[in-house]
C-alpha atoms as a PDB file:
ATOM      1  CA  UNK A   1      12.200 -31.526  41.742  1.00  0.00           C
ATOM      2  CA  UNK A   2      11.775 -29.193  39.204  1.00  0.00           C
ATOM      3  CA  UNK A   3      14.531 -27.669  36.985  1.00  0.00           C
ATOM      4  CA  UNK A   4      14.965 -24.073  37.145  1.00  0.00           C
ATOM      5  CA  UNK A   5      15.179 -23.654  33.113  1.00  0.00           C
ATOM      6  CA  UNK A   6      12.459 -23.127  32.705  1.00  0.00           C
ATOM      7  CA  UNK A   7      11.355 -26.507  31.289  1.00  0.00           C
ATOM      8  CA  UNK A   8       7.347 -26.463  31.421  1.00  0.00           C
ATOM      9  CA  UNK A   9       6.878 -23.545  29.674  1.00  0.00           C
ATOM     10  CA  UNK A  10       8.089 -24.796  25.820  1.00  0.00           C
ATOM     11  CA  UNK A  11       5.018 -27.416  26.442  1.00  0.00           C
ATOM     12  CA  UNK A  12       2.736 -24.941  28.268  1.00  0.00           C
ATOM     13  CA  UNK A  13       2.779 -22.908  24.658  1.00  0.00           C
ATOM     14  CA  UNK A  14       2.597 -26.050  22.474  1.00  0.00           C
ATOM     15  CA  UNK A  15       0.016 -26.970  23.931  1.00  0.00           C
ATOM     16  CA  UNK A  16      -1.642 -23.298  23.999  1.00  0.00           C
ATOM     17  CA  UNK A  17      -0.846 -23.330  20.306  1.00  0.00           C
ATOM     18  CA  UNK A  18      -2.420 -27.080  19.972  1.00  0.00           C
ATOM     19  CA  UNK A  19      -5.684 -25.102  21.435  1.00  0.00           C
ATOM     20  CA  UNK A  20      -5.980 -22.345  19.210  1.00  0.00           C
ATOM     21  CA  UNK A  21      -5.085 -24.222  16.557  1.00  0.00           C
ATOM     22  CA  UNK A  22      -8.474 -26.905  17.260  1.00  0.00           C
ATOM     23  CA  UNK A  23     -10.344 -23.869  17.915  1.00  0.00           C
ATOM     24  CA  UNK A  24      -9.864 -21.949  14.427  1.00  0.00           C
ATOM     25  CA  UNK A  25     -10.174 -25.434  12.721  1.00  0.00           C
ATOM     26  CA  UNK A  26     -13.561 -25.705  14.877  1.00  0.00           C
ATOM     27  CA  UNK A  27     -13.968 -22.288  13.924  1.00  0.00           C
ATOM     28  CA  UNK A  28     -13.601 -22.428  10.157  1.00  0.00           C
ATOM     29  CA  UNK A  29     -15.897 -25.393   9.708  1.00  0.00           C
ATOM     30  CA  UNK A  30     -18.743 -23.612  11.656  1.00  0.00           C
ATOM     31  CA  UNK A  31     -18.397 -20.577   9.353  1.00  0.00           C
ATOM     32  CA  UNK A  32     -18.321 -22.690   6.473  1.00  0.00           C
ATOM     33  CA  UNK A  33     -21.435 -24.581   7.750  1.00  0.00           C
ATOM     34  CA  UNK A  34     -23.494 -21.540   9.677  1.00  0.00           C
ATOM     35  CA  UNK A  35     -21.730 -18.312   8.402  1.00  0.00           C
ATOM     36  CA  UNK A  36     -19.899 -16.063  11.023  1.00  0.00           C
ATOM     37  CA  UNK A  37     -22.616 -15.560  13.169  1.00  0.00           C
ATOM     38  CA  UNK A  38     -22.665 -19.352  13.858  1.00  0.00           C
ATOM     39  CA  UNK A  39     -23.353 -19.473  17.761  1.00  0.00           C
ATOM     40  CA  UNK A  40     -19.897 -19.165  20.211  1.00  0.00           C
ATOM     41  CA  UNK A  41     -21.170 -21.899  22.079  1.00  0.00           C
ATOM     42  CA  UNK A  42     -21.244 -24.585  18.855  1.00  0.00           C
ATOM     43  CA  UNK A  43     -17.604 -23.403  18.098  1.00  0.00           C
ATOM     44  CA  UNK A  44     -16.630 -24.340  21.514  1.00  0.00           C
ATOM     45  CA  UNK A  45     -19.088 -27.577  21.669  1.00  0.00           C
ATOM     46  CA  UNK A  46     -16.936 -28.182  18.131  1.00  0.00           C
ATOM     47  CA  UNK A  47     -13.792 -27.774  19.511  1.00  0.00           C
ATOM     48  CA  UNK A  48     -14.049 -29.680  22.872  1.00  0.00           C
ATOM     49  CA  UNK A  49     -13.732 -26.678  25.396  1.00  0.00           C
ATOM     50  CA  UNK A  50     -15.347 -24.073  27.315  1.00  0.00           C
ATOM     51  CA  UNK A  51     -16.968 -20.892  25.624  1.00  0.00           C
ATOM     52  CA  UNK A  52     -14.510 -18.664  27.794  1.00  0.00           C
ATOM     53  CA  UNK A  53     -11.994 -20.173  26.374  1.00  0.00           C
ATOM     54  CA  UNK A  54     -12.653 -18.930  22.872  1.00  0.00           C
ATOM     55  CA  UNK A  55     -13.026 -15.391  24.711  1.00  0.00           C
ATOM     56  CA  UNK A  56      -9.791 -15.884  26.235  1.00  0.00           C
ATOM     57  CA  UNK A  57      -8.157 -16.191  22.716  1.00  0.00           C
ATOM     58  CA  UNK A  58     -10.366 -14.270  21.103  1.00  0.00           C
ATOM     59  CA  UNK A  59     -12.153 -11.477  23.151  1.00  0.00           C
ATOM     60  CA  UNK A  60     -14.668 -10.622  19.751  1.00  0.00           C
ATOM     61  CA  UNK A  61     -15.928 -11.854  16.961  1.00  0.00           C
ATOM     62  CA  UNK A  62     -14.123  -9.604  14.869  1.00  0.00           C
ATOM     63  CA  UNK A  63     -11.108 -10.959  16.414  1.00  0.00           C
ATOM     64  CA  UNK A  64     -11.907 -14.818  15.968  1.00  0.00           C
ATOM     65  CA  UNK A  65     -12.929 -13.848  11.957  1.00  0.00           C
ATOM     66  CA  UNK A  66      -9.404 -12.102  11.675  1.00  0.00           C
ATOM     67  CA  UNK A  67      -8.037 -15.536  13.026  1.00  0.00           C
ATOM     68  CA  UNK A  68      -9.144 -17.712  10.730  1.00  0.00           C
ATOM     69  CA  UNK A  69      -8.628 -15.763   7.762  1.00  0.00           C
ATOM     70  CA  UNK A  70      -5.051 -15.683   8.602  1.00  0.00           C
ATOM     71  CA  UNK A  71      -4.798 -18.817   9.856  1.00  0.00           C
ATOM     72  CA  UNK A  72      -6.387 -20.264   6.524  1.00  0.00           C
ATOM     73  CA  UNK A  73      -4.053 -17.890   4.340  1.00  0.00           C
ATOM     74  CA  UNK A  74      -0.584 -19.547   6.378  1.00  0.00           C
ATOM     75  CA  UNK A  75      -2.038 -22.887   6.058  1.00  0.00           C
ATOM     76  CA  UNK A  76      -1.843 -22.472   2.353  1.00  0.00           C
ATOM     77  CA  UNK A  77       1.015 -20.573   2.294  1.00  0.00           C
ATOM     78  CA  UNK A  78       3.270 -23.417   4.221  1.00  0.00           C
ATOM     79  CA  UNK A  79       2.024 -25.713   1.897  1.00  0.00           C
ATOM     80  CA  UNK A  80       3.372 -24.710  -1.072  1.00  0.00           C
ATOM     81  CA  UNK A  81       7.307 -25.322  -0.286  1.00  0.00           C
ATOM     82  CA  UNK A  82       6.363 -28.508   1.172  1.00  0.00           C
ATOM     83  CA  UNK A  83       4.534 -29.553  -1.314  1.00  0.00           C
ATOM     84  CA  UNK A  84       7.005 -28.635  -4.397  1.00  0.00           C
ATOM     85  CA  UNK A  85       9.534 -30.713  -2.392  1.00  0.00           C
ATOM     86  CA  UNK A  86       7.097 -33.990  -1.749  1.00  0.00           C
ATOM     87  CA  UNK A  87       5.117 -34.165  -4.950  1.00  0.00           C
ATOM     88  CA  UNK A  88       5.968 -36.124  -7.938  1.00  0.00           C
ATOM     89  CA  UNK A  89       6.681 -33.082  -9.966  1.00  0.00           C
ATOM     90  CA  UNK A  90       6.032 -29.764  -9.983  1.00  0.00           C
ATOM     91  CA  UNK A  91       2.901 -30.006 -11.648  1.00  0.00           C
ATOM     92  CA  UNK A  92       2.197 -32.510  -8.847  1.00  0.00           C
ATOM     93  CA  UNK A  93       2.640 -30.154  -6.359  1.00  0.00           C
ATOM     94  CA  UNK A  94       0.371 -27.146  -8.412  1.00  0.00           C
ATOM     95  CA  UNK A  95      -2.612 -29.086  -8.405  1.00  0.00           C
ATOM     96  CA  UNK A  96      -2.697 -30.342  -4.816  1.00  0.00           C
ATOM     97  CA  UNK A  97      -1.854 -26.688  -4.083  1.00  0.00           C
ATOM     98  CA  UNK A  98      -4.543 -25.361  -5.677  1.00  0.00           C
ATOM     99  CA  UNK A  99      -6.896 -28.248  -3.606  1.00  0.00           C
ATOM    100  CA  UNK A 100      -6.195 -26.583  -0.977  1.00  0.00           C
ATOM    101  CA  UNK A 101      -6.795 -23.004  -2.228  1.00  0.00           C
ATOM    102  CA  UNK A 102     -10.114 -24.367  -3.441  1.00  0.00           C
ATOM    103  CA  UNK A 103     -10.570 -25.140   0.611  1.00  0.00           C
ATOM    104  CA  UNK A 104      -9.537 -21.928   1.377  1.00  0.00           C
ATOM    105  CA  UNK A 105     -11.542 -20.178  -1.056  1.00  0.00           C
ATOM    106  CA  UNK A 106     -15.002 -21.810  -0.258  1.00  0.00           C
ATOM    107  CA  UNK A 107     -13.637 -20.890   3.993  1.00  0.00           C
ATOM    108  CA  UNK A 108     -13.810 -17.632   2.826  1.00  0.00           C
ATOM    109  CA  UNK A 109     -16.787 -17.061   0.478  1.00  0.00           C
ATOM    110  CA  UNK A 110     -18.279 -18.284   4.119  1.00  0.00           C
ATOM    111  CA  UNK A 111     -16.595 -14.891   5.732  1.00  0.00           C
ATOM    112  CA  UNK A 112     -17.386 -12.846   3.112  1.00  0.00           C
ATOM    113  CA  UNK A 113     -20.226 -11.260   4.029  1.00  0.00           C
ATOM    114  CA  UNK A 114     -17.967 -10.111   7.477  1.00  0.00           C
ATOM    115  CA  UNK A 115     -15.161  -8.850   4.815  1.00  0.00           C
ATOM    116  CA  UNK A 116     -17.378  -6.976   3.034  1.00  0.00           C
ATOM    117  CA  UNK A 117     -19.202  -5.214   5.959  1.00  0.00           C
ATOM    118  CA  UNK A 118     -16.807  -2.049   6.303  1.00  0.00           C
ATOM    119  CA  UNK A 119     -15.743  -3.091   9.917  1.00  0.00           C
ATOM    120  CA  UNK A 120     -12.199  -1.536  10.268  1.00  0.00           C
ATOM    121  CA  UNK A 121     -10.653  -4.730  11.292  1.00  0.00           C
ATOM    122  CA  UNK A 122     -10.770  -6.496   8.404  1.00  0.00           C
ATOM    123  CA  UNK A 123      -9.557  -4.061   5.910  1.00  0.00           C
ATOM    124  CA  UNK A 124      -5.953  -4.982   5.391  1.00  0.00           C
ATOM    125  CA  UNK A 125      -7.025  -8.901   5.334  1.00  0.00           C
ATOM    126  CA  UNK A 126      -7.027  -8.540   1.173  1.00  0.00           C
ATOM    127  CA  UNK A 127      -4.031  -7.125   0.824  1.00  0.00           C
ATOM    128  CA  UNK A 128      -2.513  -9.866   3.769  1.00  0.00           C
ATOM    129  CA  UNK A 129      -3.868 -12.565   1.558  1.00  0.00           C
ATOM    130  CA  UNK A 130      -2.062 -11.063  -1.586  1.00  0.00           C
ATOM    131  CA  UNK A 131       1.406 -10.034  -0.084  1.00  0.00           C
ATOM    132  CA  UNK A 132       1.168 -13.890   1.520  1.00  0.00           C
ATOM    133  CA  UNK A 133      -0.466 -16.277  -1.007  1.00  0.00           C
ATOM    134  CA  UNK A 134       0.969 -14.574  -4.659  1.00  0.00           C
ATOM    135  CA  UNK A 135       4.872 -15.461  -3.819  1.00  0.00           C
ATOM    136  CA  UNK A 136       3.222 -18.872  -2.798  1.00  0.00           C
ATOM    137  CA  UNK A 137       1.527 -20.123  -6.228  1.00  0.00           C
ATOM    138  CA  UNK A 138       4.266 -17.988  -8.365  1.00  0.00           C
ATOM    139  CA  UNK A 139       7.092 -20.180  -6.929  1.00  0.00           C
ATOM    140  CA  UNK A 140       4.992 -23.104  -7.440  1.00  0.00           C
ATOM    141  CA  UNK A 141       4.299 -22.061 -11.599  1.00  0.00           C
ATOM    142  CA  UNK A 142       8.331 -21.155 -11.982  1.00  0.00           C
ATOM    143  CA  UNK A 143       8.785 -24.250 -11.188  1.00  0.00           C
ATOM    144  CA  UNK A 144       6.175 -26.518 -12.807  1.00  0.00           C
ATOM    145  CA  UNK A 145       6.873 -24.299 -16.209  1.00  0.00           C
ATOM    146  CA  UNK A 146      11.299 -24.705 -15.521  1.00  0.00           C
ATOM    147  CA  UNK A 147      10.715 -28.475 -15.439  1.00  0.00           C
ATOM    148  CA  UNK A 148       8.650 -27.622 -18.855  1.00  0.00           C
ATOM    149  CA  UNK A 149       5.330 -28.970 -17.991  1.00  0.00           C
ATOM    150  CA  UNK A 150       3.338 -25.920 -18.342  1.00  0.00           C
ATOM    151  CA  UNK A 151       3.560 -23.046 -20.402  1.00  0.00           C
ATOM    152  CA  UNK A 152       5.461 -20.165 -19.133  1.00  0.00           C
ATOM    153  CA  UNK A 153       3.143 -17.030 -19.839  1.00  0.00           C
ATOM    154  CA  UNK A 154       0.601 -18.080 -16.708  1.00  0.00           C
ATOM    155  CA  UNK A 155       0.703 -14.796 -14.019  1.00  0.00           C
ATOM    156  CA  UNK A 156       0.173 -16.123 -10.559  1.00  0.00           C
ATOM    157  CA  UNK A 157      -3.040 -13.844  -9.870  1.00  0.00           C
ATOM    158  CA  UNK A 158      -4.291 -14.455 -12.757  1.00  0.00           C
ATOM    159  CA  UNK A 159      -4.743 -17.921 -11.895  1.00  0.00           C
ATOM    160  CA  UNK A 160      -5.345 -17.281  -8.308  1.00  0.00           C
ATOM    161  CA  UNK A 161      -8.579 -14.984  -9.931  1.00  0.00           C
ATOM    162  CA  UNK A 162      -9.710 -17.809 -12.203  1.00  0.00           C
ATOM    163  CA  UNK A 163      -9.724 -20.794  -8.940  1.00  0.00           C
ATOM    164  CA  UNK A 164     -11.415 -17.928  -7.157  1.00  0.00           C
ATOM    165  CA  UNK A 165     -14.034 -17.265  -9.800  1.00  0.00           C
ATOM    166  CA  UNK A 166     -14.297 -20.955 -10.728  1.00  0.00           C
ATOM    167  CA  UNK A 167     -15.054 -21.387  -6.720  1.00  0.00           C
ATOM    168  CA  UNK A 168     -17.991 -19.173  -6.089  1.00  0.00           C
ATOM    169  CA  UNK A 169     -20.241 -21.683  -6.889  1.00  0.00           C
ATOM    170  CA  UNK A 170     -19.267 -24.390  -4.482  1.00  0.00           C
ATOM    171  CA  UNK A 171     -21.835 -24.870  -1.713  1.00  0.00           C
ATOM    172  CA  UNK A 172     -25.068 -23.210  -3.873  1.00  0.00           C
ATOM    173  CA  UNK A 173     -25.360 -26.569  -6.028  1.00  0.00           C
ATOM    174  CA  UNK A 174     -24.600 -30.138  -4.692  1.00  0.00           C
ATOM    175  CA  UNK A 175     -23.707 -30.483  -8.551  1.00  0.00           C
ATOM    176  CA  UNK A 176     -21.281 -28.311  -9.560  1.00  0.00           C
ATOM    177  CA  UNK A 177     -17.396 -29.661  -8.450  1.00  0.00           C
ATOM    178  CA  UNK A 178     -15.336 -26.656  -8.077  1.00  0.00           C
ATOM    179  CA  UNK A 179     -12.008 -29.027  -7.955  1.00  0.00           C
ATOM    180  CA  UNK A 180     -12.940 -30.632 -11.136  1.00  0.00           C
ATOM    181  CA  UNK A 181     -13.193 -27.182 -13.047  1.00  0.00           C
ATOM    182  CA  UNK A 182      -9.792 -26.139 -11.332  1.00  0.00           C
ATOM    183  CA  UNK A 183      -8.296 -29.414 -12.154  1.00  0.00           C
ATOM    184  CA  UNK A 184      -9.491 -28.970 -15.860  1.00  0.00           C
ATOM    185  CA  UNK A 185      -8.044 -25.294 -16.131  1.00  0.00           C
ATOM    186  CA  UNK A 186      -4.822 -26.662 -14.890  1.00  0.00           C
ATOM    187  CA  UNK A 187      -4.494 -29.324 -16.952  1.00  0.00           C
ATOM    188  CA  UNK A 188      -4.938 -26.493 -19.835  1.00  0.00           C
ATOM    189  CA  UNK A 189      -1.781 -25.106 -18.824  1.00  0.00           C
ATOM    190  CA  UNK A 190       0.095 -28.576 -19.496  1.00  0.00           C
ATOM    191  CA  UNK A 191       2.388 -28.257 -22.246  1.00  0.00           C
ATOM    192  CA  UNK A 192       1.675 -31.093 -24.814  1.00  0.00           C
ATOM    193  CA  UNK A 193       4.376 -33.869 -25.464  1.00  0.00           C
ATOM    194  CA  UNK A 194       3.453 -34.215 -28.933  1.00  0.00           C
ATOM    195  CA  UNK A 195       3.698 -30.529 -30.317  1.00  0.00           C
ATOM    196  CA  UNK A 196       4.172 -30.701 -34.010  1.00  0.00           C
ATOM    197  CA  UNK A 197       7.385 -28.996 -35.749  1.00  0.00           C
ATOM    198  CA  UNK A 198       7.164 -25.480 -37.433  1.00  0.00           C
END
């Protein structure tokens, strides 16, 4: 007999979250691979369910781009705290950080054409990523240049700016490694061991 708590319901929306959550991923990787005009029907072939499914979470387009922008953007931004607490050191955490950015960043260089279009619905998606992701990587550079590994002059967008510029060549040229650049730039932040006296 059932209870009268209400019990299903906490799994009926973990497992509604599970769904959405397999169909952005599903999502995200077709965008990357297709752009955002990448047929409905491969997302949901992707993902493992019906095409009215992706309707029922996501009645346009517009509305399933939205999704996976912001769904990207928290991705990174949960990272970072969990990170800083797991990683070796600061530093440590920075770089696998900006990994993921890079992942990020090459998700959305495959949206950009839909962010630049002028459609309404994605205008306050720049400023989301800002107010969301800037906190994010500054926390992570307090405390990579407090445990004096990196120099302390490094603004968070400014090195959010240089990943992102370093990044828009991923995908046009099987040769050029956008992590490697970012890992060298970071690596120019270290502060040497061995600085000579005044």
């Amino acid at each position: 007999m059932a209870d009268n708590d209400g019990g299903p319901a906490p799994r009926k929306r973990a497992d509604a979250r599970r769904n959405e959550e397999t169909l952005l991923q599903a999502a995200a990787a077709a965008f990357v691979a297709s752009g955002v005009d990448a047929p409905v029907r491969d997302i949901a072939a992707k993902a493992g369910v019906g095409v009215g499914t992706i309707y029922r979470h996501f009645p346009t387009r517009a509305d399933l781009i939205v999704a996976v922008y912001r769904h990207q953007v928290e991705a990174c931004v949960a990272a970072g705290p969990a990170l800083l607490a797991a990683a070796a050191s600061p530093h440590a955490a920075l770089a696998q950080w900006a990994d993921l950015f890079v992942d990020f960043l090459v998700t959305k260089h495959g949206l950009a054409e839909a962010l630049q279009s002028g459609d309404a619905t994605f205008a306050s998606l720049h400023e989301y990523f800002l107010d969301r992701l800037v906190p994010v990587c500054a926390a992570l550079l307090d405390a990579a240049a407090t445990a004096g590994e990196i120099r302390a002059d490094v603004e968070a967008l400014e090195l959010m700016r240089g990943i992102g510029n370093l990044c828009i060549g991923a995908g046009k040229d099987p040769r050029y490694d956008a992590r490697r650049l970012v890992a060298l730039l970071l690596a120019g932040l270290l502060v040497s061991r061995h600085t000579p006296d005044q």
